[in-house]
N, C-alpha and C. Protein backbone atom coordinates (compact mmCIF):
# COMPACT_ATOMS: atom_id res chain seq x y z
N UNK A 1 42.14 3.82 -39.43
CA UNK A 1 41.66 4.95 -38.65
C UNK A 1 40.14 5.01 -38.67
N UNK A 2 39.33 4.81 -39.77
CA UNK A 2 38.65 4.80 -39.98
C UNK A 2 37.20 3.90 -38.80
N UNK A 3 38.29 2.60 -39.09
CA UNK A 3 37.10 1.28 -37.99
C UNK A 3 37.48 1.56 -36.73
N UNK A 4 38.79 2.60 -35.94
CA UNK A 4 38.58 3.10 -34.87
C UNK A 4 37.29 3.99 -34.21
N UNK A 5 36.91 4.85 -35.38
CA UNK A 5 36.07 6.40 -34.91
C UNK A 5 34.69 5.41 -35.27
N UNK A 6 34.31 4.05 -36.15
CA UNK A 6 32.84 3.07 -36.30
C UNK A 6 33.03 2.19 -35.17
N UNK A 7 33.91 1.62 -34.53
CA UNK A 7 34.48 0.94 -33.31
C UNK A 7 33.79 1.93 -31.94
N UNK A 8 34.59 2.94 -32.20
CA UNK A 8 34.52 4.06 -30.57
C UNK A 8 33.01 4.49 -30.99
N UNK A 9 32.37 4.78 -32.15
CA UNK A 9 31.10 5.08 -31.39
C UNK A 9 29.77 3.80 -31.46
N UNK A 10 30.56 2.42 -31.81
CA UNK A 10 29.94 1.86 -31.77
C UNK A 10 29.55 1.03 -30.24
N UNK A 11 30.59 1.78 -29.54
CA UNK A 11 30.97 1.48 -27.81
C UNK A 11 29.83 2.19 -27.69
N UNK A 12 30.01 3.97 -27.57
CA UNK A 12 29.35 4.69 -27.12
C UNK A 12 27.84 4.71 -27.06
N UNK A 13 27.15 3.96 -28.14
CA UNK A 13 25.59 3.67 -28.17
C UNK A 13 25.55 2.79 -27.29
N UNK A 14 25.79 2.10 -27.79
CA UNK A 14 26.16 0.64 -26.22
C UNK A 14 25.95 1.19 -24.91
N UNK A 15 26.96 2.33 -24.60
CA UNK A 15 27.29 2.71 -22.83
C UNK A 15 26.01 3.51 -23.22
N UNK A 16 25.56 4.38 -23.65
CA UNK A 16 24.28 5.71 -23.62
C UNK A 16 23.62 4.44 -23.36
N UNK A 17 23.21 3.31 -23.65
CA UNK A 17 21.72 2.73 -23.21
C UNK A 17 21.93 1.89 -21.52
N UNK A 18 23.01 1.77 -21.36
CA UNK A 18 23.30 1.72 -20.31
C UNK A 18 22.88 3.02 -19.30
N UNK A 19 23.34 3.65 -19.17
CA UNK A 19 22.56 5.33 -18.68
C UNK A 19 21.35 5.99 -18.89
N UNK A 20 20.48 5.36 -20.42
CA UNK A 20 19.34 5.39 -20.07
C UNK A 20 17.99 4.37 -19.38
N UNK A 21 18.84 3.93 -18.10
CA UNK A 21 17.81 2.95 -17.98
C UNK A 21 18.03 3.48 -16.44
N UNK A 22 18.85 4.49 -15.96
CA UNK A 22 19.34 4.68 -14.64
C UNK A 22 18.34 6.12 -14.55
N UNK A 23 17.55 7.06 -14.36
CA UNK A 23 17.18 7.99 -14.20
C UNK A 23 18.42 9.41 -13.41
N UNK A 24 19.05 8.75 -13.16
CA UNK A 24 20.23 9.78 -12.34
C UNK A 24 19.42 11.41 -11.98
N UNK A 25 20.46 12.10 -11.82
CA UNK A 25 19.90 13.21 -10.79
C UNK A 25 18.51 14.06 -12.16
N UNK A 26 18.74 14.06 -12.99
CA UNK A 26 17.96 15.02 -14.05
C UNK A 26 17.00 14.07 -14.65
N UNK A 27 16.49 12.97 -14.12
CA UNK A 27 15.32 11.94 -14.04
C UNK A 27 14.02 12.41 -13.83
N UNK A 28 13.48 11.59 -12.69
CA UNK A 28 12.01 11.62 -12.26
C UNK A 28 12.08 13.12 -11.18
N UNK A 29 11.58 13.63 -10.76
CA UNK A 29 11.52 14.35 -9.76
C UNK A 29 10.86 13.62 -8.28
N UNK A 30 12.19 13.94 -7.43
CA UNK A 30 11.78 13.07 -5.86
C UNK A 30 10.33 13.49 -5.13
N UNK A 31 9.83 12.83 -4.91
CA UNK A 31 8.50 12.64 -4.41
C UNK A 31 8.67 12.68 -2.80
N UNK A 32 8.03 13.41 -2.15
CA UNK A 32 8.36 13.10 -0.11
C UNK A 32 8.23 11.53 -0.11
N UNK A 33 9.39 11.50 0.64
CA UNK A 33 9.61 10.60 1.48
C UNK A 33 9.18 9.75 2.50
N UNK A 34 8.24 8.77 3.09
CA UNK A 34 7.56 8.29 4.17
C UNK A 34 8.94 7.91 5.10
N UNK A 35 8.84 8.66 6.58
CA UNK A 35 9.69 8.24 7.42
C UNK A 35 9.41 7.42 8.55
N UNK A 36 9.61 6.70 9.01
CA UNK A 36 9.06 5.70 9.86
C UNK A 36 9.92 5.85 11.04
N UNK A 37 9.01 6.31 12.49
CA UNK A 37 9.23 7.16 13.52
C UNK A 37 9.39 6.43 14.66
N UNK A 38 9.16 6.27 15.73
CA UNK A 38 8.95 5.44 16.72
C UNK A 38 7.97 7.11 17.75
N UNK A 39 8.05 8.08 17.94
CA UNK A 39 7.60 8.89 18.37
C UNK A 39 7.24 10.17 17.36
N UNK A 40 5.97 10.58 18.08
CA UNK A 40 5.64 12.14 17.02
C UNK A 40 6.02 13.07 17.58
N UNK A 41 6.68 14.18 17.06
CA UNK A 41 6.64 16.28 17.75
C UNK A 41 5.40 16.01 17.66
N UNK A 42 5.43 17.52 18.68
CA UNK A 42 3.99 18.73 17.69
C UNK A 42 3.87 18.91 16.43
N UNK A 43 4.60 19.13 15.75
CA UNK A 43 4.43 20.19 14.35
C UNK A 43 4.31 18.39 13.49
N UNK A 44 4.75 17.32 14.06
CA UNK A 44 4.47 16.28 12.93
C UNK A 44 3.11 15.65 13.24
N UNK A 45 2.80 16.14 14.69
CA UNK A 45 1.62 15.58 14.90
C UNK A 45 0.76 16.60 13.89
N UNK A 46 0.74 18.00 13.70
CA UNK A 46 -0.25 18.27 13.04
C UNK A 46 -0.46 17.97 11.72
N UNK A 47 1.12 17.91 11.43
CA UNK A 47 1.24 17.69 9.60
C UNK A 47 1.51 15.84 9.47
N UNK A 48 0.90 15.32 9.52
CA UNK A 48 1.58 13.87 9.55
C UNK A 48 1.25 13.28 7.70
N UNK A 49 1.35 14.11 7.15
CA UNK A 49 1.77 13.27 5.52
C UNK A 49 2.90 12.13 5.56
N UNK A 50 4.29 12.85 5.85
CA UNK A 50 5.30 11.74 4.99
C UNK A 50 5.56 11.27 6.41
N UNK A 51 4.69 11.16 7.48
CA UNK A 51 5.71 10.15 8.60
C UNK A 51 4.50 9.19 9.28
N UNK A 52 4.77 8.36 9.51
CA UNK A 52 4.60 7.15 9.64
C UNK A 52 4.37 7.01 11.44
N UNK A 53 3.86 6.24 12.35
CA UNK A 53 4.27 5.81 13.29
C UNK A 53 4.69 4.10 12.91
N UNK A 54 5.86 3.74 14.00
CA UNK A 54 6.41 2.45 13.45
C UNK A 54 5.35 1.65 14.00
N UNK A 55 4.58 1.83 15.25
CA UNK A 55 3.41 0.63 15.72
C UNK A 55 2.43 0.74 14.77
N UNK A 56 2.00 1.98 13.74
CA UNK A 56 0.83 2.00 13.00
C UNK A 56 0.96 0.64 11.57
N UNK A 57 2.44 0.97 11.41
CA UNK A 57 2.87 0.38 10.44
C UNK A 57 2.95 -1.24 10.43
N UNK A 58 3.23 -1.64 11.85
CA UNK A 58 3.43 -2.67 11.87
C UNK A 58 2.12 -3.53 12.22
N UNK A 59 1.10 -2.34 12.76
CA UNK A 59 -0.42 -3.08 12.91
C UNK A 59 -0.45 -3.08 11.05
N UNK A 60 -0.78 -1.97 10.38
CA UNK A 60 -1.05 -2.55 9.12
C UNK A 60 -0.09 -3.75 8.08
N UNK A 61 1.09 -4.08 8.57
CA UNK A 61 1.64 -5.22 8.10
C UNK A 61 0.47 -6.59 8.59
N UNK A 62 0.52 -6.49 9.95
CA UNK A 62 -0.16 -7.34 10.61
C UNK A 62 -1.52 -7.61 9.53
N UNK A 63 -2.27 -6.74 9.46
CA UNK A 63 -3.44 -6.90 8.95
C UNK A 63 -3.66 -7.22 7.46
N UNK A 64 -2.76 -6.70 6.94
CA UNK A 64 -2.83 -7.12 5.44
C UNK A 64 -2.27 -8.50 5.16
N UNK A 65 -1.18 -9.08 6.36
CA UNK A 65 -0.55 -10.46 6.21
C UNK A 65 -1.97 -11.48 6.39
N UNK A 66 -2.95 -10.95 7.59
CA UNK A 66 -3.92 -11.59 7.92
C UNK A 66 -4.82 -11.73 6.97
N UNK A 67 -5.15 -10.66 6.06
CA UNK A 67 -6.09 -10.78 4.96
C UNK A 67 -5.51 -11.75 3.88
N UNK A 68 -4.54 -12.43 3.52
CA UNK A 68 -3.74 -12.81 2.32
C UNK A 68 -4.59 -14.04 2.59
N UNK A 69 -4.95 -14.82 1.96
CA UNK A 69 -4.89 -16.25 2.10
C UNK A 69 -3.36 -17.06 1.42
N UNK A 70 -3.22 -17.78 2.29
CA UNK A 70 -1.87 -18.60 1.58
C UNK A 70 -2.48 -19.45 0.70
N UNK A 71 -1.66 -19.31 0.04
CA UNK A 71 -1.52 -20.67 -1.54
C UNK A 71 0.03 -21.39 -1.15
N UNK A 72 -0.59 -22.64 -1.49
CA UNK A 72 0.78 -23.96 -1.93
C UNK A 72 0.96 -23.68 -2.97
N UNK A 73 2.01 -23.66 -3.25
CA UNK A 73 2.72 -23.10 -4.40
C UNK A 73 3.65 -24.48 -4.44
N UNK A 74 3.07 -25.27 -5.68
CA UNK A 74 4.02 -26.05 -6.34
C UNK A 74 5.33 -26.00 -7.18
N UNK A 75 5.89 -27.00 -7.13
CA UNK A 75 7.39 -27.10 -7.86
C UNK A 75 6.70 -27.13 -9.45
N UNK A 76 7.13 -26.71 -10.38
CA UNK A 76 6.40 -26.74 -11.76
C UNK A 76 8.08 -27.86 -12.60
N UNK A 77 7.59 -28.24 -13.24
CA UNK A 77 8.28 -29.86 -14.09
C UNK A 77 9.13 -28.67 -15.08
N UNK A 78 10.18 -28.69 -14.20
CA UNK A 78 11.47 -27.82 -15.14
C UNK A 78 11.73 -29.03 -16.37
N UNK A 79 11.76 -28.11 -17.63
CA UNK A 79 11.71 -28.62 -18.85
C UNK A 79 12.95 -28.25 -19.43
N UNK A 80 14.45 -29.33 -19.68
CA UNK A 80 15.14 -28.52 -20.27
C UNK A 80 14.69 -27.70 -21.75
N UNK A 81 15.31 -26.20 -21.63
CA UNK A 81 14.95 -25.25 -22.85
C UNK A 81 16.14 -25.45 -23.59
N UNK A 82 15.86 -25.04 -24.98
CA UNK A 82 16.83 -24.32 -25.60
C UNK A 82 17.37 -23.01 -25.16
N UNK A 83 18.76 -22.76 -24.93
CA UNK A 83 19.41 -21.50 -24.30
C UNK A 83 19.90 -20.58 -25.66
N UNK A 84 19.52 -19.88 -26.11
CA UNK A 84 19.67 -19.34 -27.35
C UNK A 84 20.37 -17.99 -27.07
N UNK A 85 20.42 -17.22 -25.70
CA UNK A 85 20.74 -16.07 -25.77
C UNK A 85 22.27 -16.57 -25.40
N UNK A 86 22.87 -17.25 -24.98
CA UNK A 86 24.26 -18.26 -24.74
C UNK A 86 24.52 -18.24 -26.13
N UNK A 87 23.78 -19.07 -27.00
CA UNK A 87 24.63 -19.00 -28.86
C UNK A 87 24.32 -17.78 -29.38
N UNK A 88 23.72 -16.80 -28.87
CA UNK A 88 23.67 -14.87 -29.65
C UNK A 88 24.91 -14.65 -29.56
N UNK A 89 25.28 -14.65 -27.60
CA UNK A 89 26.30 -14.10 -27.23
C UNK A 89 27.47 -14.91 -27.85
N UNK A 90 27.69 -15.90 -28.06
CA UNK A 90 28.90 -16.94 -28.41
C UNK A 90 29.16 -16.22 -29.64
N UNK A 91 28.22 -16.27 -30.67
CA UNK A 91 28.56 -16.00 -32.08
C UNK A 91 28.82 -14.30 -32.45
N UNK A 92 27.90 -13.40 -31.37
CA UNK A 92 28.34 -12.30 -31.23
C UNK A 92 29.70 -12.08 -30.94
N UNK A 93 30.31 -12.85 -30.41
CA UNK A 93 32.15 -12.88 -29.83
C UNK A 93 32.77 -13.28 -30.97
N UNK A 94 32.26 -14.43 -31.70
CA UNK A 94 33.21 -14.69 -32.72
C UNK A 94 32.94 -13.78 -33.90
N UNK A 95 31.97 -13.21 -34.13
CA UNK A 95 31.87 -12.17 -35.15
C UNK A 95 32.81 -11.35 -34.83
N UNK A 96 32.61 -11.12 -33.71
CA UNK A 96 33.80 -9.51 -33.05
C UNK A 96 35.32 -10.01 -33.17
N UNK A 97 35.42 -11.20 -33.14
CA UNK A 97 36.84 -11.52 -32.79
C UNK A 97 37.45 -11.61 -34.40
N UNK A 98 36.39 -12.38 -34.95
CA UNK A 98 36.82 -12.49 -36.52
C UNK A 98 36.79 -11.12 -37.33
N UNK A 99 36.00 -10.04 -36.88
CA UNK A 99 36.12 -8.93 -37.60
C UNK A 99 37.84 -8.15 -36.85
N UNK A 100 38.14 -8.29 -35.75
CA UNK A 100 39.58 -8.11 -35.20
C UNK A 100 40.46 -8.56 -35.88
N UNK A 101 40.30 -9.71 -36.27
CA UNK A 101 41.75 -10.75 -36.95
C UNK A 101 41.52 -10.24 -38.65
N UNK A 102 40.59 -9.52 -39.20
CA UNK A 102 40.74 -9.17 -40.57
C UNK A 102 40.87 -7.59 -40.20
N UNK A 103 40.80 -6.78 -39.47
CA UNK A 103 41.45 -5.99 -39.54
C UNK A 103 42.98 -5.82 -39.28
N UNK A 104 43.38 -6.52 -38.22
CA UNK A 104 44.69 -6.98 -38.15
C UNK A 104 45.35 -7.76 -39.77
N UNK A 105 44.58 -8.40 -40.23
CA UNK A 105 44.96 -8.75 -41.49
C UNK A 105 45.20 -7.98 -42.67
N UNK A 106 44.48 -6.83 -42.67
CA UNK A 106 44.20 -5.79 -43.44
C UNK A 106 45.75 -4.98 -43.43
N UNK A 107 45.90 -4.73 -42.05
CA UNK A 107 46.50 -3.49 -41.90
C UNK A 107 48.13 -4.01 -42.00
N UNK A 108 48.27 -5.56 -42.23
CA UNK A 108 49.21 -5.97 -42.06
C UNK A 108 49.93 -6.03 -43.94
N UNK A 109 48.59 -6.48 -44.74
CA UNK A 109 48.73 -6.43 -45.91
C UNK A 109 49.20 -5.46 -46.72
N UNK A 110 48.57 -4.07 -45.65
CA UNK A 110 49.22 -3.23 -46.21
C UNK A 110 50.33 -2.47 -46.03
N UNK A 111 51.05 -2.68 -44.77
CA UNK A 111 52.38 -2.98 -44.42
C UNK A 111 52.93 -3.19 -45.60
């Protein structure tokens, strides 16, 4: 009973860091939105913060693509590595599996 309730919350730290890496609704606070228009109202023509015209946008794509200079970007001499997070995970399984088969052993002994 015991390596059930060190088992179940040894899940549960596990899943919590999973969820803290997601911000979900009680996170960051949403920031306006930029909407990208093809035409303006009145009232967006006066307030134009979060909207966009789509020709403005696509002149400034234009222009910043134009400013980039291209680089050749070479193939770099892939070196086989050592894969070490492959033997964490491997031996992490057999730890887990071997700590399974002595509790099963345990509980059988004492049967």
């Amino acid at each position: 009973m015991c390596y059930k309730i060190y088992l179940s919350l040894l899940l549960l730290v596990l899943s919590a860091g999973l969820f803290a890496q997601h911000p979900g609704p009680g996170g960051q606070p949403d920031t306006k939105h930029i909407r990208i228009v093809d035409t303006l109202t009145a009232q967006e023509k006066s307030n134009r913060n979060p909207v966009i015209l789509k020709a403005e946008l696509d002149s400034m794509i234009g222009q910043y693509n134009a400013s980039q200079v291209q680089q050749i970007v070479k193939e770099p001499v892939k070196e086989t590595t050592f894969d070490s997070n492959l033997y964490i995970l491997a031996g992490l399984i057999i730890a887990l599996l071997g700590f399974i088969i002595y509790m099963f052993y345990r509980h059988q002994h004492k049967i």
